[in-house]
N, C-alpha and C. Protein backbone atom coordinates (compact mmCIF):
# COMPACT_ATOMS: atom_id res chain seq x y z
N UNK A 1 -18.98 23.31 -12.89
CA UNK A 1 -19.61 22.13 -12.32
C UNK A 1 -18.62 20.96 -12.36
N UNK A 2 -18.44 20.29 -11.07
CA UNK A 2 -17.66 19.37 -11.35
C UNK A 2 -18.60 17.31 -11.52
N UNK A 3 -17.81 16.79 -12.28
CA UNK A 3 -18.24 15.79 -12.91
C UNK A 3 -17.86 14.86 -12.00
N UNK A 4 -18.90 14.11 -10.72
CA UNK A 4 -17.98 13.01 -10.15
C UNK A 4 -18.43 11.57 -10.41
N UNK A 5 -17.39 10.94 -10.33
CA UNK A 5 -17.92 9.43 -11.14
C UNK A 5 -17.71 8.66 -10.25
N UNK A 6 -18.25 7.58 -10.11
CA UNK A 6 -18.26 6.50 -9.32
C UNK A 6 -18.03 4.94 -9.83
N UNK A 7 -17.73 3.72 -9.76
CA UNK A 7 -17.35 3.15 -10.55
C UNK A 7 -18.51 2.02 -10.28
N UNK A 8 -18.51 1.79 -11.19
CA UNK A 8 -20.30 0.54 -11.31
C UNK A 8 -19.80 -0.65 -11.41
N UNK A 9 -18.51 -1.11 -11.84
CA UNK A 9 -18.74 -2.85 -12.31
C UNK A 9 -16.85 -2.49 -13.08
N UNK A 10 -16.68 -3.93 -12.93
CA UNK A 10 -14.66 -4.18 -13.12
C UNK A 10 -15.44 -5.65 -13.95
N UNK A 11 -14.80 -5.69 -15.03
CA UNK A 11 -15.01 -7.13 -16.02
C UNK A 11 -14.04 -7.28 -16.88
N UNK A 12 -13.89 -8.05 -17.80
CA UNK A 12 -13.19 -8.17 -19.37
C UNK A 12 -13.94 -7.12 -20.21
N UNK A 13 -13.01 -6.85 -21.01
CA UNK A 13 -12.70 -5.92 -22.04
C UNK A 13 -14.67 -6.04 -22.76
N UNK A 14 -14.76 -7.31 -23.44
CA UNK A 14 -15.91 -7.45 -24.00
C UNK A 14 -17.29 -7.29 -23.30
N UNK A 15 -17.50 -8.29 -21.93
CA UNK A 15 -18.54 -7.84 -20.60
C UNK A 15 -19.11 -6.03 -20.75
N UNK A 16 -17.70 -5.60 -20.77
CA UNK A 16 -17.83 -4.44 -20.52
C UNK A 16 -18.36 -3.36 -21.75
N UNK A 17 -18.03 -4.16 -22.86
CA UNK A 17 -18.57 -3.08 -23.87
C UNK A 17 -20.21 -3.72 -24.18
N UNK A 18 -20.42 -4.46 -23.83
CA UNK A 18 -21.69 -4.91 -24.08
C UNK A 18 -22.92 -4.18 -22.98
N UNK A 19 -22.47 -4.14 -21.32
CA UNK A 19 -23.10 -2.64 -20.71
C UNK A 19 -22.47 -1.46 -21.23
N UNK A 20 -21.35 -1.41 -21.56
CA UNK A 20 -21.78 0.36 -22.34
C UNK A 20 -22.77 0.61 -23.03
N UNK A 21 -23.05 -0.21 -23.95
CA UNK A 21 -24.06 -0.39 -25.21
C UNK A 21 -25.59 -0.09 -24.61
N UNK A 22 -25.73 -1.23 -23.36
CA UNK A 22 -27.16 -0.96 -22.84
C UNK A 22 -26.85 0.78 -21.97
N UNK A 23 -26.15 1.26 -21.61
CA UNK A 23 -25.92 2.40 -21.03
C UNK A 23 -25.76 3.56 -21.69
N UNK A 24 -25.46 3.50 -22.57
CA UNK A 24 -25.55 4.45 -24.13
C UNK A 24 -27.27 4.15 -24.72
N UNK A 25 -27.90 2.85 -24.67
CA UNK A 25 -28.89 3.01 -25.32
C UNK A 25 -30.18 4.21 -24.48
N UNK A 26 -29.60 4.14 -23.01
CA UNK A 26 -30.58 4.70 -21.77
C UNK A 26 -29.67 6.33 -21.38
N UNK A 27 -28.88 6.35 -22.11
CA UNK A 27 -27.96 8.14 -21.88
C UNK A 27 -27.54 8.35 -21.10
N UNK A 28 -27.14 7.42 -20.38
CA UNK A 28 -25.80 7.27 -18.84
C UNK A 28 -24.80 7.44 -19.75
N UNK A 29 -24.79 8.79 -19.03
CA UNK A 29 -22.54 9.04 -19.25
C UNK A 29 -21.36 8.22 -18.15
N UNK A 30 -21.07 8.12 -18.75
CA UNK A 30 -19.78 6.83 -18.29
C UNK A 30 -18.28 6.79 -19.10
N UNK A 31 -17.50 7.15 -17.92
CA UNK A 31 -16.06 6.66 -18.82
C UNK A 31 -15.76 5.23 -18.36
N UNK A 32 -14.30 4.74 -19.30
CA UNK A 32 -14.35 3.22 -19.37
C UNK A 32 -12.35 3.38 -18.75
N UNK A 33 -12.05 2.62 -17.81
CA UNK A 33 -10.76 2.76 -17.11
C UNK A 33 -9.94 1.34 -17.69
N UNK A 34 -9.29 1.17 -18.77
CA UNK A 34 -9.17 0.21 -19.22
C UNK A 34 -7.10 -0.67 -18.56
N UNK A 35 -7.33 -0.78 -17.55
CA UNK A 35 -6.69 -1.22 -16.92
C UNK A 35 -5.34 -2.07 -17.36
N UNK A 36 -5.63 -3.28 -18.02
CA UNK A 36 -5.60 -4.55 -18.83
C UNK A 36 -4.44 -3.45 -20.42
N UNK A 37 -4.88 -2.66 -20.88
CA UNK A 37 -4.36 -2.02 -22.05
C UNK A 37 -3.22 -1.23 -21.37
N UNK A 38 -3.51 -0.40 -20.48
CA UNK A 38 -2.57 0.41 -20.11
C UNK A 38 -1.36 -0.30 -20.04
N UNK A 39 -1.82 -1.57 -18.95
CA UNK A 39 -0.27 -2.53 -18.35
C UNK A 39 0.20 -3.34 -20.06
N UNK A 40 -0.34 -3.29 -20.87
CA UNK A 40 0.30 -3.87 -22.00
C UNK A 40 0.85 -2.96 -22.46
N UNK A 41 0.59 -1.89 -22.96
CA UNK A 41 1.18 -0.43 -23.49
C UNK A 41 2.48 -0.42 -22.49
N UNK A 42 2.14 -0.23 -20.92
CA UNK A 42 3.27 0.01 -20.43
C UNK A 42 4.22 -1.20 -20.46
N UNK A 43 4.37 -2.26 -20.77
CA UNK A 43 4.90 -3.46 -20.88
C UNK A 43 4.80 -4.39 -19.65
N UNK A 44 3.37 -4.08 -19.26
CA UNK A 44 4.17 -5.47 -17.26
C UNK A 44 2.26 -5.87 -17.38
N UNK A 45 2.18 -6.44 -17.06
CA UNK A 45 1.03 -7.20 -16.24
C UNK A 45 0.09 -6.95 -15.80
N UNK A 46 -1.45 -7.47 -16.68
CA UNK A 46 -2.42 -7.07 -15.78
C UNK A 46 -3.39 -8.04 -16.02
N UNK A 47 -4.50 -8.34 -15.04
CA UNK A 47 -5.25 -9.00 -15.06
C UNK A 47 -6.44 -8.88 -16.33
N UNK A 48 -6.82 -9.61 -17.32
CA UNK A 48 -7.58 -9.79 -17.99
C UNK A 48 -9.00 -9.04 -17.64
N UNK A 49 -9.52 -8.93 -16.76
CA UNK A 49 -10.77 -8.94 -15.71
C UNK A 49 -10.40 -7.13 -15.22
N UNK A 50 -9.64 -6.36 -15.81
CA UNK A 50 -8.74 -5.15 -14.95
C UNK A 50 -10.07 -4.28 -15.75
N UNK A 51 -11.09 -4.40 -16.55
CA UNK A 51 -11.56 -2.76 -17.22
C UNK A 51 -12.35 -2.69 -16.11
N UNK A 52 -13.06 -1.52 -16.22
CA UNK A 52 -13.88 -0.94 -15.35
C UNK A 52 -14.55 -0.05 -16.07
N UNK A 53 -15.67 0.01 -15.41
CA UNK A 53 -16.78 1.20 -15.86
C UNK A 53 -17.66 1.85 -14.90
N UNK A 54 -17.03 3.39 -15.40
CA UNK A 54 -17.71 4.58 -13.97
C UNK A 54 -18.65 5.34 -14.56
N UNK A 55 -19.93 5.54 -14.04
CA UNK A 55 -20.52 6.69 -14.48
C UNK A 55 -20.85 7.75 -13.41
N UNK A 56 -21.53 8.43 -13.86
CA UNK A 56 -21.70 9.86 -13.21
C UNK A 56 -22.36 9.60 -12.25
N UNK A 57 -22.12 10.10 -10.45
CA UNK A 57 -23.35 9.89 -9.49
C UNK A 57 -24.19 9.89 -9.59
N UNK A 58 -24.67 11.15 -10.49
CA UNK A 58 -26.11 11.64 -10.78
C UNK A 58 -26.73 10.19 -11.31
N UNK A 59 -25.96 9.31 -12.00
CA UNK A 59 -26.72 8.36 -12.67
C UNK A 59 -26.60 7.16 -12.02
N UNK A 60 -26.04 7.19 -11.07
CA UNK A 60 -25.55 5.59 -10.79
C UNK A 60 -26.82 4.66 -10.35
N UNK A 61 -27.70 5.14 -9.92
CA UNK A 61 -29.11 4.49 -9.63
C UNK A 61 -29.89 4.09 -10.67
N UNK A 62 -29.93 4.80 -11.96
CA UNK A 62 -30.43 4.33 -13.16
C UNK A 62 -29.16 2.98 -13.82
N UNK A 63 -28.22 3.44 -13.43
CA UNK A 63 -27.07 2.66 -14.13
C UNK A 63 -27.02 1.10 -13.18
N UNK A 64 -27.44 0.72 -12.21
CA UNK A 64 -27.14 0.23 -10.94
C UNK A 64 -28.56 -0.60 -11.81
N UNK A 65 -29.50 -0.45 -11.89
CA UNK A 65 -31.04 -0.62 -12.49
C UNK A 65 -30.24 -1.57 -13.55
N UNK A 66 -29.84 -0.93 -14.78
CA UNK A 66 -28.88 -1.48 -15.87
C UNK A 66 -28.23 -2.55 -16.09
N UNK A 67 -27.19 -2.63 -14.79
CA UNK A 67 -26.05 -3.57 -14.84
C UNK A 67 -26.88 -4.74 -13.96
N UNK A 68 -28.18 -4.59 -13.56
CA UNK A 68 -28.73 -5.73 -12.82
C UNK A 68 -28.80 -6.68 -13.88
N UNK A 69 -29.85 -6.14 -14.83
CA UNK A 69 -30.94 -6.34 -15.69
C UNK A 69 -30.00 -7.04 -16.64
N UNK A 70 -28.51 -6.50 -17.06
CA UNK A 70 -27.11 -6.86 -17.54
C UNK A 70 -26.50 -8.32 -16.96
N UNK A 71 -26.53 -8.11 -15.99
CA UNK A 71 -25.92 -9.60 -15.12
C UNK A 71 -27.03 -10.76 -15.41
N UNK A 72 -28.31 -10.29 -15.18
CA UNK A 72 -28.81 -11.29 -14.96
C UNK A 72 -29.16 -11.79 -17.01
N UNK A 73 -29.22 -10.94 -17.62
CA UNK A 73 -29.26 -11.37 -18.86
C UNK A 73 -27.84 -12.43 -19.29
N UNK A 74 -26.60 -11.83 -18.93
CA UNK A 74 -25.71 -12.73 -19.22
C UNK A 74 -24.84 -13.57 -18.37
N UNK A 75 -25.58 -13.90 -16.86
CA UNK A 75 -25.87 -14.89 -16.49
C UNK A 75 -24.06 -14.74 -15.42
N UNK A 76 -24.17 -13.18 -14.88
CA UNK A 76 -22.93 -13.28 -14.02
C UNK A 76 -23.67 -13.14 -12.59
């Protein structure tokens, strides 16, 4: 079976772990593409705002539900 992901929402490092949290509390699988770390590791440049978070198609409508309910709680 293959696993395809789709990407829900690009924020800062913190934004972003705070919907994992609500997305883990509801059992959306999701990886986190941390953009911002990589370009420091690799030594050059990246935008602050670079993470991202994808979850699984299957979920993106429950997850989509989530990141509303997310925005509008912290007011993006």
């Amino acid at each position: 079976m293959i696993n395809e992901y789709v990407k829900l929402f690009t924020e800062s490092n913190i934004i972003i772990t705070g919907l994992k949290n609500m997305l883990e509390a509801e059992s959306v699988n999701y990886i986190i593409k941390d953009k911002f770390e990589s370009a420091r590791l690799g030594g050059y440049g990246e935008q602050s705002t670079s993470v991202e978070i994808h979850v699984l198609k299957t979920d993106a409508t429950i997850a989509e539900n989530i990141l509303a309910v997310y925005k509008e709680k912290i007011n993006v």
